[in-house]
C-alpha atoms as a PDB file:
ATOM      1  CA  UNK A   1     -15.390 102.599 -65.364  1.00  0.00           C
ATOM      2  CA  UNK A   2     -14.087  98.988 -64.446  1.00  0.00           C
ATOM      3  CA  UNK A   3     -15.529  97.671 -67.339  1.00  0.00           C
ATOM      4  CA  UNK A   4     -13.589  99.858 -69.157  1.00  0.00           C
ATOM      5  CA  UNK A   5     -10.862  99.478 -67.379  1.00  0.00           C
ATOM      6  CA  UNK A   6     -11.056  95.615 -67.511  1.00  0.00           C
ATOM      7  CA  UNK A   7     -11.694  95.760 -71.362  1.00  0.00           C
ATOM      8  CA  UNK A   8      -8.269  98.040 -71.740  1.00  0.00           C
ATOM      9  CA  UNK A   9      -6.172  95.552 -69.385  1.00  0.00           C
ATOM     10  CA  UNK A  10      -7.274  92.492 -71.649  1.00  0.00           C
ATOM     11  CA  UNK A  11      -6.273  94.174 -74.793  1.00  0.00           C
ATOM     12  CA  UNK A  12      -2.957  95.382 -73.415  1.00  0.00           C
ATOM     13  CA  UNK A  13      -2.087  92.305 -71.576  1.00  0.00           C
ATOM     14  CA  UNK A  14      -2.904  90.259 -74.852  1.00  0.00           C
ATOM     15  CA  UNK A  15      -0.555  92.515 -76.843  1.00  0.00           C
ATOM     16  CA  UNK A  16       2.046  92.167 -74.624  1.00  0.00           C
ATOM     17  CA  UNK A  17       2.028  88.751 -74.625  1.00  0.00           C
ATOM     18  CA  UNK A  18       1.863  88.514 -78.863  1.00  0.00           C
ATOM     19  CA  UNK A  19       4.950  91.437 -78.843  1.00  0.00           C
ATOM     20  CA  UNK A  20       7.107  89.563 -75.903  1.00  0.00           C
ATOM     21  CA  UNK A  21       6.657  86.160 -77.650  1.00  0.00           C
ATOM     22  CA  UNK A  22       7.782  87.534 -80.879  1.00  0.00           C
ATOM     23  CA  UNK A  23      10.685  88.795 -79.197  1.00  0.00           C
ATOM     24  CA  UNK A  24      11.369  85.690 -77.225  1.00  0.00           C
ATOM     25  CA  UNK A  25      11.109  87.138 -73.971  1.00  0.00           C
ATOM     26  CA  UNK A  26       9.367  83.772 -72.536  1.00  0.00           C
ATOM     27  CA  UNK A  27       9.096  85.080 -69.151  1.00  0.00           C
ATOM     28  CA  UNK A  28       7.570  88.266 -69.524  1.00  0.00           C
ATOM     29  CA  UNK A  29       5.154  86.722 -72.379  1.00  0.00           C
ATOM     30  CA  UNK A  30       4.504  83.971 -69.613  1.00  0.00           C
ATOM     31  CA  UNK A  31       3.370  87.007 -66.873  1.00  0.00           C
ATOM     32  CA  UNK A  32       1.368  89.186 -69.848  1.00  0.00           C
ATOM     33  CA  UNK A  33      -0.189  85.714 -71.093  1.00  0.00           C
ATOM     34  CA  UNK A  34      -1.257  85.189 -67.340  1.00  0.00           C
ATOM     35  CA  UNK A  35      -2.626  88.266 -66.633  1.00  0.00           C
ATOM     36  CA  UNK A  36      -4.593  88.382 -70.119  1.00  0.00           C
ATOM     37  CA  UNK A  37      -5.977  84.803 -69.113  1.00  0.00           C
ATOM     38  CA  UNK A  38      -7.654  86.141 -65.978  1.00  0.00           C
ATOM     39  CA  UNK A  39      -8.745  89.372 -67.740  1.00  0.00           C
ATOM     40  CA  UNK A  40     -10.308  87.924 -70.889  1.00  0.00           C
ATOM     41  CA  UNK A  41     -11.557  84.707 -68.871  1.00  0.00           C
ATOM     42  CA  UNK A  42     -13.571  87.445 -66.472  1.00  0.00           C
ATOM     43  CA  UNK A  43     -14.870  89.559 -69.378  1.00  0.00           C
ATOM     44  CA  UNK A  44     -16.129  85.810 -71.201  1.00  0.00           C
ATOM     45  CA  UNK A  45     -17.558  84.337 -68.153  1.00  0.00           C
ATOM     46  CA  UNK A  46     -19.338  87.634 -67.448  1.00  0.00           C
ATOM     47  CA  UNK A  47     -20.375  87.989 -71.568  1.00  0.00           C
ATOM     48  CA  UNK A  48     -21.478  84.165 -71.097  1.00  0.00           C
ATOM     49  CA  UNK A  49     -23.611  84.213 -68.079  1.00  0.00           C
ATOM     50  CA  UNK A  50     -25.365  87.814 -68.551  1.00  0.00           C
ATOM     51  CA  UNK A  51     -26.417  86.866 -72.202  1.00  0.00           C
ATOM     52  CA  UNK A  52     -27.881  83.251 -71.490  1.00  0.00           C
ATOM     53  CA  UNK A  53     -29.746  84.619 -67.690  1.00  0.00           C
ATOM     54  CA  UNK A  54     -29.604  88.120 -68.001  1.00  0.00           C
ATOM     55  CA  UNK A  55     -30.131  87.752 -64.600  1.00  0.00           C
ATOM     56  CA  UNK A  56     -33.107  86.222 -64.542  1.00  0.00           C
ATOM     57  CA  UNK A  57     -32.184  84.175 -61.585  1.00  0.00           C
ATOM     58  CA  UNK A  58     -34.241  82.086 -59.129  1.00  0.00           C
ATOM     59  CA  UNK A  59     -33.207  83.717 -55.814  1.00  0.00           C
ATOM     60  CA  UNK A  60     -35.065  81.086 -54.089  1.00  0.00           C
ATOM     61  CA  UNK A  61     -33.072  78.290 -55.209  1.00  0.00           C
ATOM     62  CA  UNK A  62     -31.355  76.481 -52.674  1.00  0.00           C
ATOM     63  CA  UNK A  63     -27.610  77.056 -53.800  1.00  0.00           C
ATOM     64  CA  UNK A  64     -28.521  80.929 -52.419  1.00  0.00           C
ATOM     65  CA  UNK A  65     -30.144  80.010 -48.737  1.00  0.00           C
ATOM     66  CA  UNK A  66     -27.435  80.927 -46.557  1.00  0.00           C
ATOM     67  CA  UNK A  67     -25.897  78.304 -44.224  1.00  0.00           C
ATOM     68  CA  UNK A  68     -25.809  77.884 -40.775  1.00  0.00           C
ATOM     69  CA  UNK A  69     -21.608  78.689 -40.569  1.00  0.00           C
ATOM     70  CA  UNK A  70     -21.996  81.733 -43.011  1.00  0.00           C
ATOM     71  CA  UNK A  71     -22.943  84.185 -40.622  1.00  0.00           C
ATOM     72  CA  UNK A  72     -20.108  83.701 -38.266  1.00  0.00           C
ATOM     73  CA  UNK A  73     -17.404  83.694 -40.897  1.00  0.00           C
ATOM     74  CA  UNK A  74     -18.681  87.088 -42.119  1.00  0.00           C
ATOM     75  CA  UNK A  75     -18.193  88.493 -38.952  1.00  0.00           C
ATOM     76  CA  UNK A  76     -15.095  87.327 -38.583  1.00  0.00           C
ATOM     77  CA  UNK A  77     -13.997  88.154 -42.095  1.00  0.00           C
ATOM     78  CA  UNK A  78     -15.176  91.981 -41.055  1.00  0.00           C
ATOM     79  CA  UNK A  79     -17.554  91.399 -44.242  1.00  0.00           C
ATOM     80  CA  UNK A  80     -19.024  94.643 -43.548  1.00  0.00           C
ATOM     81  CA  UNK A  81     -15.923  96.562 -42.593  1.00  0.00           C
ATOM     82  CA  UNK A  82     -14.749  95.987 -46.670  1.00  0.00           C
ATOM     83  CA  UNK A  83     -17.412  95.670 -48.480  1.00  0.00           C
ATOM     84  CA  UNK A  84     -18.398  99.365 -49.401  1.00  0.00           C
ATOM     85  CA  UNK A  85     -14.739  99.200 -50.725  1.00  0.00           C
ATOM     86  CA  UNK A  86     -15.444  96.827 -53.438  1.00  0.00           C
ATOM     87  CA  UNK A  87     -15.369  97.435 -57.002  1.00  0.00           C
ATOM     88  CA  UNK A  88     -18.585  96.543 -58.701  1.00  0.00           C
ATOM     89  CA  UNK A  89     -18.070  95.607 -62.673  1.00  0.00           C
ATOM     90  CA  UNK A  90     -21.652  97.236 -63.287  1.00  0.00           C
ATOM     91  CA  UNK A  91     -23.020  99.509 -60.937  1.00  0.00           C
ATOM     92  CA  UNK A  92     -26.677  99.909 -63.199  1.00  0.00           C
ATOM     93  CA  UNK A  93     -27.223  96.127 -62.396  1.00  0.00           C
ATOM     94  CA  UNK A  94     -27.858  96.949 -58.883  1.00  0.00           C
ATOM     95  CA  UNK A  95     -28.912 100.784 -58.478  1.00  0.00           C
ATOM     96  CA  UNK A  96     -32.484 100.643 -56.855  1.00  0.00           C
ATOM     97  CA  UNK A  97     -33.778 103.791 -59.025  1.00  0.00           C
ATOM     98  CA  UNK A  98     -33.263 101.588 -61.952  1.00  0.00           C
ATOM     99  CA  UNK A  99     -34.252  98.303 -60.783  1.00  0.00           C
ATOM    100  CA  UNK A 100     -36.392  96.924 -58.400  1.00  0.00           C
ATOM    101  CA  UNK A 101     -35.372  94.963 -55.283  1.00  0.00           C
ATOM    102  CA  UNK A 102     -36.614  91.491 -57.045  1.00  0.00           C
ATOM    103  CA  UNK A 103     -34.112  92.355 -59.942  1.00  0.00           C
ATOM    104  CA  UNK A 104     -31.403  93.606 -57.912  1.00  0.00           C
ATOM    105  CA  UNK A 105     -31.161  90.155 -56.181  1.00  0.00           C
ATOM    106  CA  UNK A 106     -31.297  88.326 -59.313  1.00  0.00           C
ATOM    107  CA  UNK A 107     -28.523  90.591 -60.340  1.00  0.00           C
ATOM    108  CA  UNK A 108     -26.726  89.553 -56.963  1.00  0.00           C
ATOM    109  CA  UNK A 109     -27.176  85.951 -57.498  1.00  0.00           C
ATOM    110  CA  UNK A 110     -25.880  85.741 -61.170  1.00  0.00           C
ATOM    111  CA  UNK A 111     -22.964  87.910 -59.831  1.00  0.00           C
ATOM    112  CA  UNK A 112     -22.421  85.137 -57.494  1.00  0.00           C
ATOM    113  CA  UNK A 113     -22.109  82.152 -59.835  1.00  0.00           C
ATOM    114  CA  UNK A 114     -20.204  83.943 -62.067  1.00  0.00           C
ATOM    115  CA  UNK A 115     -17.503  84.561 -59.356  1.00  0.00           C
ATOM    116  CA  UNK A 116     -17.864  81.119 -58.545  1.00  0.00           C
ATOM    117  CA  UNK A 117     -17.120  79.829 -61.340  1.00  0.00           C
ATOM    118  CA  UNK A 118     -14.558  82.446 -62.324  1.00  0.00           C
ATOM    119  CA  UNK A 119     -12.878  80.820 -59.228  1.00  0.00           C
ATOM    120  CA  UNK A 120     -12.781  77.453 -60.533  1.00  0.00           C
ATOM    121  CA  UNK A 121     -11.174  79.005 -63.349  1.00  0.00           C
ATOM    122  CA  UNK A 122      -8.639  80.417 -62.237  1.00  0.00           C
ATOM    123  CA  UNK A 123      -6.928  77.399 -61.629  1.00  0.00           C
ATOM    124  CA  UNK A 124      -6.752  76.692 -65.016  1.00  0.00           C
ATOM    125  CA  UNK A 125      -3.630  78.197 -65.853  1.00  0.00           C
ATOM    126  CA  UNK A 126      -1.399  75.615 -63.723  1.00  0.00           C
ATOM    127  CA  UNK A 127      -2.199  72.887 -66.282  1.00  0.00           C
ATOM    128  CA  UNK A 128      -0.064  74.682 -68.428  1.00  0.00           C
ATOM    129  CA  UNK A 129       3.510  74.653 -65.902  1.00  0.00           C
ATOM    130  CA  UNK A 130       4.098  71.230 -66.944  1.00  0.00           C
ATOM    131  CA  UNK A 131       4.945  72.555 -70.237  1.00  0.00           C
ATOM    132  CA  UNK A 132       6.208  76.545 -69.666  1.00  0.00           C
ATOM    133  CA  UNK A 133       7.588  75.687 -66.002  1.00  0.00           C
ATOM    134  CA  UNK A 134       7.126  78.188 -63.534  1.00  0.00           C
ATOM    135  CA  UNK A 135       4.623  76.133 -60.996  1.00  0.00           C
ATOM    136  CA  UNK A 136       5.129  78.783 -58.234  1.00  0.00           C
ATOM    137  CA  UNK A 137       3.901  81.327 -60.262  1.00  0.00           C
ATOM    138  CA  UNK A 138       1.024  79.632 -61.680  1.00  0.00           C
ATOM    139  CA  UNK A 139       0.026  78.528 -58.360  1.00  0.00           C
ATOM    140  CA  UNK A 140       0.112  82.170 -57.090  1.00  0.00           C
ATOM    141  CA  UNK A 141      -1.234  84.099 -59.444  1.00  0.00           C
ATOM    142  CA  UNK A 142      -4.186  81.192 -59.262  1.00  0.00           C
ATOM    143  CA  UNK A 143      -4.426  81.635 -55.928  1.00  0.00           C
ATOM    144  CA  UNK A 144      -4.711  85.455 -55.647  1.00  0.00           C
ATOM    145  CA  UNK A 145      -7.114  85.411 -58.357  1.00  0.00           C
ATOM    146  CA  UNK A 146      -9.516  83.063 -56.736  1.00  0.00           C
ATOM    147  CA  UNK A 147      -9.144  84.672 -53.400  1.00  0.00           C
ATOM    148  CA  UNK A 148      -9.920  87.996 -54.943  1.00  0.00           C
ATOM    149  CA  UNK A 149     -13.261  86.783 -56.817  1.00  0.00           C
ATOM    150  CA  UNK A 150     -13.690  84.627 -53.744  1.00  0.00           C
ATOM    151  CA  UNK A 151     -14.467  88.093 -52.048  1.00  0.00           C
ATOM    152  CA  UNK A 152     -16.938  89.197 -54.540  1.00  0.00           C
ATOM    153  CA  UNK A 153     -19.232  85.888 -53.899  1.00  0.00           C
ATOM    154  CA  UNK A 154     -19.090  86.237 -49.991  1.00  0.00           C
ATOM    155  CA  UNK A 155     -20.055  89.749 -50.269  1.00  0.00           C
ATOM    156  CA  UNK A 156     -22.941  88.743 -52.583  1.00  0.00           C
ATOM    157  CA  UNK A 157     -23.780  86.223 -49.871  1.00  0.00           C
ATOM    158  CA  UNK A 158     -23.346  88.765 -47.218  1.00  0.00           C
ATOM    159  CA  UNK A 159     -25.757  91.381 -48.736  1.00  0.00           C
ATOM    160  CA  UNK A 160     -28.374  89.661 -49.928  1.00  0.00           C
ATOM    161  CA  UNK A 161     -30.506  88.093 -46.868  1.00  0.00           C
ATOM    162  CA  UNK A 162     -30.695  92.238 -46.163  1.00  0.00           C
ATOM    163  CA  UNK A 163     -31.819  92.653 -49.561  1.00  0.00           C
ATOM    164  CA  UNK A 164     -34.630  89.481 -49.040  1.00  0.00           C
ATOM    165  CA  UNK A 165     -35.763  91.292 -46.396  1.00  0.00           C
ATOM    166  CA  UNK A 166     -36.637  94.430 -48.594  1.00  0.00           C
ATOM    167  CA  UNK A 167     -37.767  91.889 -51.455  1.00  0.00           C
ATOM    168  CA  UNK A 168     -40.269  90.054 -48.588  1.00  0.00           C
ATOM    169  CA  UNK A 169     -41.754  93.246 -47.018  1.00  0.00           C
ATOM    170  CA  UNK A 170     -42.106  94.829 -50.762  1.00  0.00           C
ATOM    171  CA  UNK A 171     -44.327  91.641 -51.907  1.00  0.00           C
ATOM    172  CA  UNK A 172     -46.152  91.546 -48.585  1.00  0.00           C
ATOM    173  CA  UNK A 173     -47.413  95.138 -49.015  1.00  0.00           C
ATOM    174  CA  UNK A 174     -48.406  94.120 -52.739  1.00  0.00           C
ATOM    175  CA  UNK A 175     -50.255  91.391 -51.556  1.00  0.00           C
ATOM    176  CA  UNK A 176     -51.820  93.377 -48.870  1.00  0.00           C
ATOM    177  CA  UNK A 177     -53.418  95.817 -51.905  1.00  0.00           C
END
């Protein structure tokens, strides 16, 4: 459903932007253009990262250990207050009657980078307000982007020492066979 929904957003926001241009309507073709930038930039880095790891991730590498200051800032944040509320792009990735716990965290760590680096990306657009104007708005719209996708990796981070725990007892009892 929100892939769908993402996929329709992209292609309406990009038309938008071709049929406001053409009728010189440089503000509104400025606000489709930005919102098709952080649709289609989503749907690529997503495309990018699941067809060169298709998550085939190495959940022990150290970029996924959790630090000492995490913790606390979840519970602050009220991490687990929000979290059930999240959207998830694809649900199949991490639905244990399909997968098993070991895939379902390297699911959850590929989701992670690619909201990390769909952060960095978001930033992007305020290169161009040198030449369109409208710094405010770039700056905004970059910053609500990245603090929305910043939510996505913290809740990745939040879940997954849970789902190591699973992951751990599951390969004990196959070693114990």
């Amino acid at each position: 459903m929100m892939a769908k929904g993402m996929k329709i957003g992209a292609a309406v926001c990009t038309a938008l932007t071709v049929l406001f241009a053409c009728l010189h309507l440089e503000s509104l073709a400025i606000t489709a253009g930005t919102f098709a930038y952080h649709l289609l930039m989503r749907l690529a880095v997503g495309y990018a990262f699941d067809k060169t790891l298709n998550n085939q991730v190495d959940y022990n590498h150290p970029w996924f250990r959790m630090r000492a200051f995490e913790a606390k800032l979840y519970e602050k944040l009220r991490v687990a207050r929000w979290k059930a509320g999240m959207p998830t792009y694809d649900p199949d990735a991490f639905d244990r009657h399909k997968h098993s716990w070991e895939e379902i965290v390297q699911a959850m760590c590929q989701a992670e980078w690619v909201h990390e680096v769909i952060v960095l990306l978001s930033f992007l657009p305020i290169a161009v307000a040198p030449w369109l104007g409208g710094w405010a708005a770039f700056v905004i719209t970059s910053l609500l982007a990245a603090g929305f996708d910043m939510m996505f990796v913290i809740m990745q981070r939040y879940n997954r020492p849970r789902v190591m725990k699973i992951v751990e007892r599951v390969q004990e009892r196959k070693g114990h066979k």
